[in-house]
C-alpha atoms as a PDB file:
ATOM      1  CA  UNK A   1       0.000   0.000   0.000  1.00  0.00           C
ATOM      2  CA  UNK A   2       1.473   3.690  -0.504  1.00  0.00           C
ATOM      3  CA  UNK A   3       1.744   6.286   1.719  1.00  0.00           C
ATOM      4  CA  UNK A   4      -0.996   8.684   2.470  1.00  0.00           C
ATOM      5  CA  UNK A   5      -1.053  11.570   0.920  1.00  0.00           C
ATOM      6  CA  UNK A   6      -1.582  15.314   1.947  1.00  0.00           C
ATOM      7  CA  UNK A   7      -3.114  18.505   0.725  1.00  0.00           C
ATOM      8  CA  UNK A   8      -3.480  21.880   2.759  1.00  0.00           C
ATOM      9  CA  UNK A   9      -6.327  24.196   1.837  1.00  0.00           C
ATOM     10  CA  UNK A  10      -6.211  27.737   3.115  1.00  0.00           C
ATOM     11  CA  UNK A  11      -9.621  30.057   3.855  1.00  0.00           C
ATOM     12  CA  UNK A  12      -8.709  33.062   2.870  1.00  0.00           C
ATOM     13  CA  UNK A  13      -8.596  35.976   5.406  1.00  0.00           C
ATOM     14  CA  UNK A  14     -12.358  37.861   6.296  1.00  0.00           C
ATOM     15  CA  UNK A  15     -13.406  40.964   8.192  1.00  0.00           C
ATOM     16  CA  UNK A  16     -14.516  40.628  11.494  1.00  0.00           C
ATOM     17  CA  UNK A  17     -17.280  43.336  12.600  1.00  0.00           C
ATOM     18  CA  UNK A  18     -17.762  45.753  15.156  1.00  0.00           C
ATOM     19  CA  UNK A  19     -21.157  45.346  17.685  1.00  0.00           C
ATOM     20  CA  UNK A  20     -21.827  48.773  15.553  1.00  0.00           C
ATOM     21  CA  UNK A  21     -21.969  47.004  12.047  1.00  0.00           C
ATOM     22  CA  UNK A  22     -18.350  48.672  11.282  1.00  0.00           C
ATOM     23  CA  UNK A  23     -15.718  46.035   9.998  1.00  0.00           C
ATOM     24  CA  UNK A  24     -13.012  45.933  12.798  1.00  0.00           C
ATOM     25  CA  UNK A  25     -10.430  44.019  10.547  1.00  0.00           C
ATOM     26  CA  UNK A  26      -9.212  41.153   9.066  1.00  0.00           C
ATOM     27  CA  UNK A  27      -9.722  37.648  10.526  1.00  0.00           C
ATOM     28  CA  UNK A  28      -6.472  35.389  10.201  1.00  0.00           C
ATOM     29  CA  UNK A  29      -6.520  33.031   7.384  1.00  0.00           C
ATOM     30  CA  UNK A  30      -7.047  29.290   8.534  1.00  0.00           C
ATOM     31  CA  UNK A  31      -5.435  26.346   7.331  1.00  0.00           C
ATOM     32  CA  UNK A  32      -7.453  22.887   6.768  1.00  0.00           C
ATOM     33  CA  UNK A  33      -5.440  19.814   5.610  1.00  0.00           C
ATOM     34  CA  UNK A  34      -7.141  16.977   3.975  1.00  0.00           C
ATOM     35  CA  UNK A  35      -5.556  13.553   4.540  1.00  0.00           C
ATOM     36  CA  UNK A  36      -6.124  10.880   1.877  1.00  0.00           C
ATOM     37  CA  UNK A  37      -5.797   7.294   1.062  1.00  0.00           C
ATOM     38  CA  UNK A  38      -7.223   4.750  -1.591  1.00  0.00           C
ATOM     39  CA  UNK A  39     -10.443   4.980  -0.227  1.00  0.00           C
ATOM     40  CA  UNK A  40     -11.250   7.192   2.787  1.00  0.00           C
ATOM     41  CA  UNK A  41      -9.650  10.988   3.918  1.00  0.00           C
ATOM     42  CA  UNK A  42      -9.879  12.404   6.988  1.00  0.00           C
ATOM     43  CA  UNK A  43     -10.169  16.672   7.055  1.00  0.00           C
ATOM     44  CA  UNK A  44      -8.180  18.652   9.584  1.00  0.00           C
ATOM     45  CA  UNK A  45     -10.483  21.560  11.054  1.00  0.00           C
ATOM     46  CA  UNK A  46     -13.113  23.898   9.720  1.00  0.00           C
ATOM     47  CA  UNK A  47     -13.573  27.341   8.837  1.00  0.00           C
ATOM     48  CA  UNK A  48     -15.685  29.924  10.516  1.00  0.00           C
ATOM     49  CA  UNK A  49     -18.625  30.758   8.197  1.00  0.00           C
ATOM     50  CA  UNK A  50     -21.107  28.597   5.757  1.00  0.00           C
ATOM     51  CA  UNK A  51     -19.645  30.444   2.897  1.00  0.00           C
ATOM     52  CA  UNK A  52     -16.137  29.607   4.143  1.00  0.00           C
ATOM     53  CA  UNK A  53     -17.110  25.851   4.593  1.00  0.00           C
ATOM     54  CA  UNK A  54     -18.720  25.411   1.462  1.00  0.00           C
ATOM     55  CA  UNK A  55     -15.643  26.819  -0.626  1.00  0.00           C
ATOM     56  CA  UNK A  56     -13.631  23.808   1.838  1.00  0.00           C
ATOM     57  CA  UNK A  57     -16.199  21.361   0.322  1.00  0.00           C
ATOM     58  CA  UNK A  58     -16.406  22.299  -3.048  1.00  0.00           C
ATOM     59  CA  UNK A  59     -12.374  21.712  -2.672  1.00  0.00           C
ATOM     60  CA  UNK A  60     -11.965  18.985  -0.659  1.00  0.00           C
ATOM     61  CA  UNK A  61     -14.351  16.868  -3.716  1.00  0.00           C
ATOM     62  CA  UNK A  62     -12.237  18.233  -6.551  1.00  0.00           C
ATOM     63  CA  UNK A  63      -9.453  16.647  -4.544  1.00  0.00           C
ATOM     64  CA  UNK A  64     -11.027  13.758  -3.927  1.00  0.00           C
ATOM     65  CA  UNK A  65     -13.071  13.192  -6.602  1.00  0.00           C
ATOM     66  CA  UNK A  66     -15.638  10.099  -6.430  1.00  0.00           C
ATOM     67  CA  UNK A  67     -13.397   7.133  -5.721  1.00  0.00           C
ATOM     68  CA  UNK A  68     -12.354   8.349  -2.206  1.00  0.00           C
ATOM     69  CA  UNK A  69     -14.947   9.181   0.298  1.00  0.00           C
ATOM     70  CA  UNK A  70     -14.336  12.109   3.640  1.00  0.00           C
ATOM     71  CA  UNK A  71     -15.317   9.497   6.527  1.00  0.00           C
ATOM     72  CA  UNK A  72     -14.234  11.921   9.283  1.00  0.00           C
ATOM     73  CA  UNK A  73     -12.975  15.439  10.672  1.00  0.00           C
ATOM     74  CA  UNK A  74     -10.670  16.025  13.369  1.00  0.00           C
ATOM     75  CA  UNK A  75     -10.606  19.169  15.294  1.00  0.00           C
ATOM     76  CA  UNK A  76      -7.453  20.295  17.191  1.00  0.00           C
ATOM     77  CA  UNK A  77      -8.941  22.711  19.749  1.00  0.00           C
ATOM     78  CA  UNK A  78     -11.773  24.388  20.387  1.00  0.00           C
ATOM     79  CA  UNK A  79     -11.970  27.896  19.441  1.00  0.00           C
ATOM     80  CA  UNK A  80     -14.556  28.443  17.241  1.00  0.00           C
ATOM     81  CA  UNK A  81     -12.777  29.373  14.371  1.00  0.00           C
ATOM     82  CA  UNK A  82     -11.278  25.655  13.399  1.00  0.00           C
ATOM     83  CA  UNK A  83     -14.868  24.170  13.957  1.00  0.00           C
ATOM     84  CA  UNK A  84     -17.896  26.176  13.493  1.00  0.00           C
ATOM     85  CA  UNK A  85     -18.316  25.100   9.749  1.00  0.00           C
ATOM     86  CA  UNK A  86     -18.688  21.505  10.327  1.00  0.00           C
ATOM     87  CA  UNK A  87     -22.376  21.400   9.937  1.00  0.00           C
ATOM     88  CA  UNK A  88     -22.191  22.468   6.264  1.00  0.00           C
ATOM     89  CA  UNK A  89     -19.745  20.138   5.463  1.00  0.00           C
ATOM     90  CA  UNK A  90     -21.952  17.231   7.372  1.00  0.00           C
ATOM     91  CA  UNK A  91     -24.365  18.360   4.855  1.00  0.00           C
ATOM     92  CA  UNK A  92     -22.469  18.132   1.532  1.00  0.00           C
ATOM     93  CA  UNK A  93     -20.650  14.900   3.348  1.00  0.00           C
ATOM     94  CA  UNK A  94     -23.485  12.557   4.611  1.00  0.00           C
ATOM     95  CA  UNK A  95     -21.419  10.292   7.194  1.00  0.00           C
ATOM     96  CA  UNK A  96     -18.987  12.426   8.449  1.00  0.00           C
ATOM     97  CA  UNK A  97     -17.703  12.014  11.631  1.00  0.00           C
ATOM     98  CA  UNK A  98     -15.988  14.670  13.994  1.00  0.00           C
ATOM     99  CA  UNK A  99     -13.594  13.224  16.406  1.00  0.00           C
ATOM    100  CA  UNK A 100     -11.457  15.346  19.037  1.00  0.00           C
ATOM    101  CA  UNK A 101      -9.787  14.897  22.785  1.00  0.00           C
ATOM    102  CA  UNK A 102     -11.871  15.453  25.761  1.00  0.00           C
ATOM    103  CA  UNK A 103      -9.969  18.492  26.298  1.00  0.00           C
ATOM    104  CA  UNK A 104     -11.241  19.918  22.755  1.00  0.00           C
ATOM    105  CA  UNK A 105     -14.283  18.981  23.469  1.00  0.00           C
ATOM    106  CA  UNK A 106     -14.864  20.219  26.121  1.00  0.00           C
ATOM    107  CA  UNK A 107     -13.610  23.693  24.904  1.00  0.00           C
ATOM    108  CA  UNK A 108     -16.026  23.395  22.461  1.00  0.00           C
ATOM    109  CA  UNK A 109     -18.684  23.816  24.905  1.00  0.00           C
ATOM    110  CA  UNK A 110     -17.311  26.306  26.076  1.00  0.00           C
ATOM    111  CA  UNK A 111     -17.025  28.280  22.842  1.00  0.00           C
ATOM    112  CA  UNK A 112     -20.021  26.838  21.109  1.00  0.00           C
ATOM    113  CA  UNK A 113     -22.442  28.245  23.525  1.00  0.00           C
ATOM    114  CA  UNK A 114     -23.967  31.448  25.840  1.00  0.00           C
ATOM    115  CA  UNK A 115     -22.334  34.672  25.868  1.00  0.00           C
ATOM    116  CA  UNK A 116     -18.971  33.260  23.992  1.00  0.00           C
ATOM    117  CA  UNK A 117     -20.987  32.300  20.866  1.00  0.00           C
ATOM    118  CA  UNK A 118     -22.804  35.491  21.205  1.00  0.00           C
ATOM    119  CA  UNK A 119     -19.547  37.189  20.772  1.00  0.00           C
ATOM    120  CA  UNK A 120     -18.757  34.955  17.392  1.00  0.00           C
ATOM    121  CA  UNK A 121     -22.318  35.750  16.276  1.00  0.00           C
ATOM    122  CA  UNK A 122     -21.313  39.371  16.981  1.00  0.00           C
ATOM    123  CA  UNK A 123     -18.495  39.072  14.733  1.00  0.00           C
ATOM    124  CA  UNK A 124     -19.501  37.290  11.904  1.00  0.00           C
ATOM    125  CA  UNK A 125     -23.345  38.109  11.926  1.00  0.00           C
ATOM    126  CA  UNK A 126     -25.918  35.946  10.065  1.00  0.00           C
ATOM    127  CA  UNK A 127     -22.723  33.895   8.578  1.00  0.00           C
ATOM    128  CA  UNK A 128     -22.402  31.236  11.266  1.00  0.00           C
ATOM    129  CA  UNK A 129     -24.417  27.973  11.475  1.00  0.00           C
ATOM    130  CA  UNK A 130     -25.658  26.811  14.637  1.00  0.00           C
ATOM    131  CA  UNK A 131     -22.997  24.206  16.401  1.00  0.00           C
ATOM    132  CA  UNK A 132     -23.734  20.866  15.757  1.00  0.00           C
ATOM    133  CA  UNK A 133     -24.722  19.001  19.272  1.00  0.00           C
ATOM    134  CA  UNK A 134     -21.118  18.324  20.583  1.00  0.00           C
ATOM    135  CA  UNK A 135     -22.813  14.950  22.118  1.00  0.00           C
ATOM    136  CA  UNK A 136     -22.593  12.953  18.285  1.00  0.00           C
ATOM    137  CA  UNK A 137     -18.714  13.773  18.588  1.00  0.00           C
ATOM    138  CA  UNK A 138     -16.093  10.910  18.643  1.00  0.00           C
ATOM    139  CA  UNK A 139     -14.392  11.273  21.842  1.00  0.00           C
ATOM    140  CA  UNK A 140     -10.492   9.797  21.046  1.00  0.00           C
ATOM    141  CA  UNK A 141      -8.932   7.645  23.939  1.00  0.00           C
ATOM    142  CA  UNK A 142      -6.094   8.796  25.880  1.00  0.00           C
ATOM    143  CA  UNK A 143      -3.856   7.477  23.862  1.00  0.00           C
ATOM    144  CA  UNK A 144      -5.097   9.732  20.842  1.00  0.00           C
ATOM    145  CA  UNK A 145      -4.754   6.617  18.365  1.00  0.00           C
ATOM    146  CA  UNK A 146      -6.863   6.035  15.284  1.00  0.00           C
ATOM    147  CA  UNK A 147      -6.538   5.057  11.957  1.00  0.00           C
ATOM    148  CA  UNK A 148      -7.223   6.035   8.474  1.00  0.00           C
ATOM    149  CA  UNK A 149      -7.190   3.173   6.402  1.00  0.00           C
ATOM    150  CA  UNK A 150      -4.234   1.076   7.359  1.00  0.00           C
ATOM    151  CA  UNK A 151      -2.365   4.620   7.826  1.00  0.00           C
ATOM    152  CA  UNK A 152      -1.993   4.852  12.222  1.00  0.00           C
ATOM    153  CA  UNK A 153      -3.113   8.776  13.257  1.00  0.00           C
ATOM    154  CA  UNK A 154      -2.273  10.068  16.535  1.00  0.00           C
ATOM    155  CA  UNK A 155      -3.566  13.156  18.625  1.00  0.00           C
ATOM    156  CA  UNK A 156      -1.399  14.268  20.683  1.00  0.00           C
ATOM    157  CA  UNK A 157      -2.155  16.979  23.282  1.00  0.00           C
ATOM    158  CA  UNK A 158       0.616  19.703  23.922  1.00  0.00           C
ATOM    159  CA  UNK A 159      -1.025  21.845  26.438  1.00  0.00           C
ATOM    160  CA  UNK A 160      -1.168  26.108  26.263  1.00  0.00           C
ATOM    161  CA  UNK A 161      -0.270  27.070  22.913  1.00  0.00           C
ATOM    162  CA  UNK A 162      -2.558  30.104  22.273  1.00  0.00           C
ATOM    163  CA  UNK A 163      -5.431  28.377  24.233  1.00  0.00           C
ATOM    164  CA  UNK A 164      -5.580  25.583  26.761  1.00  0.00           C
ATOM    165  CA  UNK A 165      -6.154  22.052  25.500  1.00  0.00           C
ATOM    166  CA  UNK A 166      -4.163  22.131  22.780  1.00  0.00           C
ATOM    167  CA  UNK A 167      -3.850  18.628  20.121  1.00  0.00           C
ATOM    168  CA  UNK A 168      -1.704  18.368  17.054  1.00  0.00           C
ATOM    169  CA  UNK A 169      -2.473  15.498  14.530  1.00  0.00           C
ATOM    170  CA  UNK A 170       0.576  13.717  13.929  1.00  0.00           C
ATOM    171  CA  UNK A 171       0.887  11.204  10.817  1.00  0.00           C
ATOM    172  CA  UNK A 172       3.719   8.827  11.392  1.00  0.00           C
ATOM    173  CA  UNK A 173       3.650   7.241   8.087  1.00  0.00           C
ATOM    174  CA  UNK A 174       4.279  11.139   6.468  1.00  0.00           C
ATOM    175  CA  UNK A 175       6.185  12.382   9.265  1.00  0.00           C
ATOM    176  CA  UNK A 176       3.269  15.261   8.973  1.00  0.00           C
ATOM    177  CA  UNK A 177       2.496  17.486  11.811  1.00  0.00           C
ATOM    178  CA  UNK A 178      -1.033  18.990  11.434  1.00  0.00           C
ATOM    179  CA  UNK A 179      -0.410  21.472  14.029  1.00  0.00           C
ATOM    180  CA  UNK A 180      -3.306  24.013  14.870  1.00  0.00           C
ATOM    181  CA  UNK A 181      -2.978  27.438  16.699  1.00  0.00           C
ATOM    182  CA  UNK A 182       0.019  25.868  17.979  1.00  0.00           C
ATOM    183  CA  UNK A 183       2.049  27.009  15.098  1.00  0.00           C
ATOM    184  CA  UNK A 184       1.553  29.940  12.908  1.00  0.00           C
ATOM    185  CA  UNK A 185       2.758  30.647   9.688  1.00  0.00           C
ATOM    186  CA  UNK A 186       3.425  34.515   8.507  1.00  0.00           C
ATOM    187  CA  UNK A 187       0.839  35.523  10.656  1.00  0.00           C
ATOM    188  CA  UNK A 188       1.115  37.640  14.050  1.00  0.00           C
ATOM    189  CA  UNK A 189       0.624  35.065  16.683  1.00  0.00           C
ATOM    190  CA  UNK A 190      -2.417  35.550  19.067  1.00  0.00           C
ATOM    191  CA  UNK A 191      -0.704  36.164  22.515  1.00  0.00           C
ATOM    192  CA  UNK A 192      -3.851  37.605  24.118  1.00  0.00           C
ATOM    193  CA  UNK A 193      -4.653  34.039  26.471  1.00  0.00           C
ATOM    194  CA  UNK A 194      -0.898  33.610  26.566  1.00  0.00           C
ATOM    195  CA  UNK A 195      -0.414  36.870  28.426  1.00  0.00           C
ATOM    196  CA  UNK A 196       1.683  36.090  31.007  1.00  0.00           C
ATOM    197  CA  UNK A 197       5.579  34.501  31.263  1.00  0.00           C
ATOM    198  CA  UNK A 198       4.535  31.435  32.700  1.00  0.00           C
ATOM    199  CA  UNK A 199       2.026  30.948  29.662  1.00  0.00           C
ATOM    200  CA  UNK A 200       4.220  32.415  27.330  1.00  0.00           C
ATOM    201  CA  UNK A 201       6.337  29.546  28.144  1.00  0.00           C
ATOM    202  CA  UNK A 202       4.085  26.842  28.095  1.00  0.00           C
ATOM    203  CA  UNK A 203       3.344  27.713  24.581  1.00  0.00           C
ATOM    204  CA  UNK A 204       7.306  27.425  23.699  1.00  0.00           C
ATOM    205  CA  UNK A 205       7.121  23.699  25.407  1.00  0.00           C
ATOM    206  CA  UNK A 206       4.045  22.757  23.262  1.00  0.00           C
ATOM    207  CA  UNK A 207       6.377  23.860  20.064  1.00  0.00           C
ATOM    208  CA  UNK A 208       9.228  21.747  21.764  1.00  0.00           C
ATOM    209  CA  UNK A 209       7.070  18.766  21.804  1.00  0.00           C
ATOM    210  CA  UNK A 210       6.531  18.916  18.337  1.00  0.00           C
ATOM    211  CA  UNK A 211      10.368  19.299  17.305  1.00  0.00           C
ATOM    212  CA  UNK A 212      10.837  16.291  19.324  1.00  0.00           C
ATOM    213  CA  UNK A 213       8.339  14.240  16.691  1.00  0.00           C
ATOM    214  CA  UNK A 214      10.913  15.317  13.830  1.00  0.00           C
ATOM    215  CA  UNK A 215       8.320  16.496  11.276  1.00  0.00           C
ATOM    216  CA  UNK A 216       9.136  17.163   7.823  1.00  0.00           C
ATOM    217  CA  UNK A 217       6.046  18.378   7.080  1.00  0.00           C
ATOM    218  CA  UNK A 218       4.510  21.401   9.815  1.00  0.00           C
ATOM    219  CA  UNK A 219       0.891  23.049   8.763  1.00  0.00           C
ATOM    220  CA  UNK A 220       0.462  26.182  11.271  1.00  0.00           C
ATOM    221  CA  UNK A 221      -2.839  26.448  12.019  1.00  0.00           C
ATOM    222  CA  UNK A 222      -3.053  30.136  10.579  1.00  0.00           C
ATOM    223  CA  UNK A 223      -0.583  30.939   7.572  1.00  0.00           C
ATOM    224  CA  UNK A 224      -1.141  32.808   4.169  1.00  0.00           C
ATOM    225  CA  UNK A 225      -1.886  31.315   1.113  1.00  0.00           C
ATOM    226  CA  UNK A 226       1.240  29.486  -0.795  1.00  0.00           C
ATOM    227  CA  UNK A 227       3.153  29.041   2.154  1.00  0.00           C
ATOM    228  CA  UNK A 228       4.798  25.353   2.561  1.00  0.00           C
ATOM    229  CA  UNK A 229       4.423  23.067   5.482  1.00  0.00           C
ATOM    230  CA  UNK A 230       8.522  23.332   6.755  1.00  0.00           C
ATOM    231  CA  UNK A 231       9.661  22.674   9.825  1.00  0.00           C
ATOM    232  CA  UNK A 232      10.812  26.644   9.904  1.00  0.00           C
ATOM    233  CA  UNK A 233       7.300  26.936  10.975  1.00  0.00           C
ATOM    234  CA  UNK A 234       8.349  25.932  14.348  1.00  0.00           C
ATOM    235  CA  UNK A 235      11.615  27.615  14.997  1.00  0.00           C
ATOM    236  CA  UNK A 236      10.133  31.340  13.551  1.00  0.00           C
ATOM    237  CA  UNK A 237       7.386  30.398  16.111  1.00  0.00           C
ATOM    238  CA  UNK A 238       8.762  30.073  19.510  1.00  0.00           C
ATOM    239  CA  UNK A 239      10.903  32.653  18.044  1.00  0.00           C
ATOM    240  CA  UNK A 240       8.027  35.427  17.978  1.00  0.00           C
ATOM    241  CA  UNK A 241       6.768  33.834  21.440  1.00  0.00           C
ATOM    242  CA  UNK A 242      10.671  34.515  22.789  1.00  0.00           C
ATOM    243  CA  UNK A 243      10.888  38.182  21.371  1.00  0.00           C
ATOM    244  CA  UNK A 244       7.603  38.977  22.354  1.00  0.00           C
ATOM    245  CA  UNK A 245       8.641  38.665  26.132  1.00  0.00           C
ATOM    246  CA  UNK A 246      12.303  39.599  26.029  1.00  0.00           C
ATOM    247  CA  UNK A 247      10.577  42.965  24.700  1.00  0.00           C
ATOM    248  CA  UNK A 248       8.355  43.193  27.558  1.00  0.00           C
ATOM    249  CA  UNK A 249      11.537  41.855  30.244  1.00  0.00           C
ATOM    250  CA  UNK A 250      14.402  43.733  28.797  1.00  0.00           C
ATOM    251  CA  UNK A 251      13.595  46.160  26.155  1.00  0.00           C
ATOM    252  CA  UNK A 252      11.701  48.863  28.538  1.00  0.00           C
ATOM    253  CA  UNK A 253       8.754  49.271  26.516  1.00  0.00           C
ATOM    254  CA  UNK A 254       5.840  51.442  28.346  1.00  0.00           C
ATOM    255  CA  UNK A 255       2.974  50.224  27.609  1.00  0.00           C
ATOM    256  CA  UNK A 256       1.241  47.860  25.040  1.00  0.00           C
ATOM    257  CA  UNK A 257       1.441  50.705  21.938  1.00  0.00           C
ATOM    258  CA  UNK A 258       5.147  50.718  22.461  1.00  0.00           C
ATOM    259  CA  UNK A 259       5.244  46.819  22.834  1.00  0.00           C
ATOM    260  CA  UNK A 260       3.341  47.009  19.758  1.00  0.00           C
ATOM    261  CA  UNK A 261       5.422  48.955  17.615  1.00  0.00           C
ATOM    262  CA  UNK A 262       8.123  47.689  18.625  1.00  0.00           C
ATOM    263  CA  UNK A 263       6.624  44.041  17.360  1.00  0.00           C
ATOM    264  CA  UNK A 264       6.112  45.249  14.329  1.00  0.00           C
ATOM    265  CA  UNK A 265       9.082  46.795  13.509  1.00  0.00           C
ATOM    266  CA  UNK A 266      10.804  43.467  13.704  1.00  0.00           C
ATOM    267  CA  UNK A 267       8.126  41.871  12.227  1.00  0.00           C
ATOM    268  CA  UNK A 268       6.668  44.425   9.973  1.00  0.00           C
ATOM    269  CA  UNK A 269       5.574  41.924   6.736  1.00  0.00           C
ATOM    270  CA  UNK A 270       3.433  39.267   9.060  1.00  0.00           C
ATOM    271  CA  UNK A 271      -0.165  39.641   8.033  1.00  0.00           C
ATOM    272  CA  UNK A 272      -3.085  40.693  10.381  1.00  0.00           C
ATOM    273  CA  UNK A 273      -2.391  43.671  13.654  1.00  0.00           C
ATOM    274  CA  UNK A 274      -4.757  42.966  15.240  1.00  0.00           C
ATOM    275  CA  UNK A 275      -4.050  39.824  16.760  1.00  0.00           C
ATOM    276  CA  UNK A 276      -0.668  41.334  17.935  1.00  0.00           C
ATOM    277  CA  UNK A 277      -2.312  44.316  19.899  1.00  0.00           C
ATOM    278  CA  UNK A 278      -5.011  42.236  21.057  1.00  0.00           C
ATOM    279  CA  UNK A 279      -1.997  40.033  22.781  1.00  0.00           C
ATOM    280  CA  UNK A 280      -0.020  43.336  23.596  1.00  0.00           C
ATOM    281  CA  UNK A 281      -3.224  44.523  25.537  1.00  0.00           C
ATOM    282  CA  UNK A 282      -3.780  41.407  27.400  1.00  0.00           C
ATOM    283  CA  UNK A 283       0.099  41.230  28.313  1.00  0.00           C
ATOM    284  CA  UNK A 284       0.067  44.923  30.257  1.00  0.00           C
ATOM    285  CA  UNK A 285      -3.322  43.967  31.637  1.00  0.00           C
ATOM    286  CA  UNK A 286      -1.606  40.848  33.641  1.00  0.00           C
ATOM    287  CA  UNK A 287       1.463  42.876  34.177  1.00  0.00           C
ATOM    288  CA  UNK A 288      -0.476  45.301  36.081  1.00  0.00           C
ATOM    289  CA  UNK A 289      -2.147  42.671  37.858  1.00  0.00           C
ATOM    290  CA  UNK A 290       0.902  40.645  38.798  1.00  0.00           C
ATOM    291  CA  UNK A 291       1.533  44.276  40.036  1.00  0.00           C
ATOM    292  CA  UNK A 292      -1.174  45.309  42.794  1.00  0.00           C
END
């Protein structure tokens, strides 16, 4: 039997909107990853919006074709933003199943209902569907082992990247690391949960763990169109996560517009400013905290 093979699909970046019907920005571009035998694939998270998710389906069965059937759909954490199209693609893809770690799971409750989906709603009105009932999910044993065919799969959790709970879907067969939001590509990492040191750290550990799979193949969970799955992904990572505090530590930066600027004049080409203030924000918040 040959390997399995690989293809990465990336939604292109949307505005997010203001509570006042103003567009407040752009909205990272997300990274899906189809995995593929002779027979059965397996799809690597979900956009935001129906019209996001259908564009993923109408790609996903020009890749696919009708000799090789989508039997299931993994989800590596739960913000809402790698899951929320899932029932559109159940809909073009009678069958499909969603599988996930308890840990995801339960995130998805968290973000999949009261005031937190209000605040996606908010966002990205009249786009998103309702979540599908988290209790027809798969929920993967510890050991994060399934299979694909004859291909073995494994989800392994890493902990705080830029949430809690954090998976990567590791293919041992294609030394492929489907990584989530715990690897970015040229994209301004979101450090607004990671906003202290001791989180900030956590996230370089979940990297770590990764590096110690030896990948040849990384997919960041965010990452622009036409960028290649290479284990630079990683280093150019943790090495955002690392300058990001030595500014805050060493540099003498006031206050989160100077931590900002100073971010972006060493990173001035990565796509979307907003997530970096958001995390420069939420930094000087818990600094003043740690403070009183």
């Amino acid at each position: 039997m040959s390997a399995p093979r690989a293809a990465v699909y990336v939604t292109p970046s949307i505005p997010w909107m203001k509570p006042n019907g103003t567009e407040g920005g752009p909205w990272s571009p997300i990274s899906s990853t189809l995995i593929y035998g002779e027979k059965e694939a397996i799809l690597v998270d979900a956009p935001i919006t129906k019209k996001q998710s259908s564009a993923l389906a109408d790609w996903v069965a020009s890749i696919l074709g009708s000799r090789i059937r989508l039997v299931a759909l993994y989800v590596t954490h739960g913000h809402g933003d790698h899951w929320f199209g899932i029932p559109t693609l159940i809909a073009r893809f009678p069958g499909l199943r969603v599988i996930a770690t308890r840990g995801t799971i339960q995130h998805m409750r968290e973000d999949g209902s009261g005031e937190a989906f209000k605040r996606w709603t908010t966002l990205f009105p009249a786009q998103i569907d309702d979540p599908i009932s988290l209790d027809t999910i798969y929920e993967l044993p510890s050991s994060g082992e399934f299979r694909l065919e004859n291909y073995d799969l494994r989800a392994i959790e890493v902990g705080h990247s830029d949430t809690h709970d954090s998976t990567i879907l590791w293919v041992p067969e294609i030394k492929l690391a489907v990584c989530g939001d715990v690897v970015y590509g040229h994209v301004h990492q979101l450090l607004a949960t990671a906003k202290t040191p001791e989180l900030r750290q956590a996230w370089i550990r979940a990297i770590e763990l990764v590096e110690a799979l030896k990948p040849e193949m990384v997919v960041p969970g965010h990452q622009l169109p036409g960028e290649l799955p290479g284990r630079w992904h990683l280093t150019n990572s943790k090495q955002y996560i690392n300058d990001f505090t030595e500014m805050i530590e060493m540099s003498g930066v006031k206050d989160a517009r100077d931590l900002s600027r100073k971010m972006m004049e060493k990173y001035p080409d990565r796509f979307n400013k907003g997530a970096l203030v958001f995390g420069c924000v939420a930094a000087f918040s818990a600094e003043r905290k740690s403070a009183l």
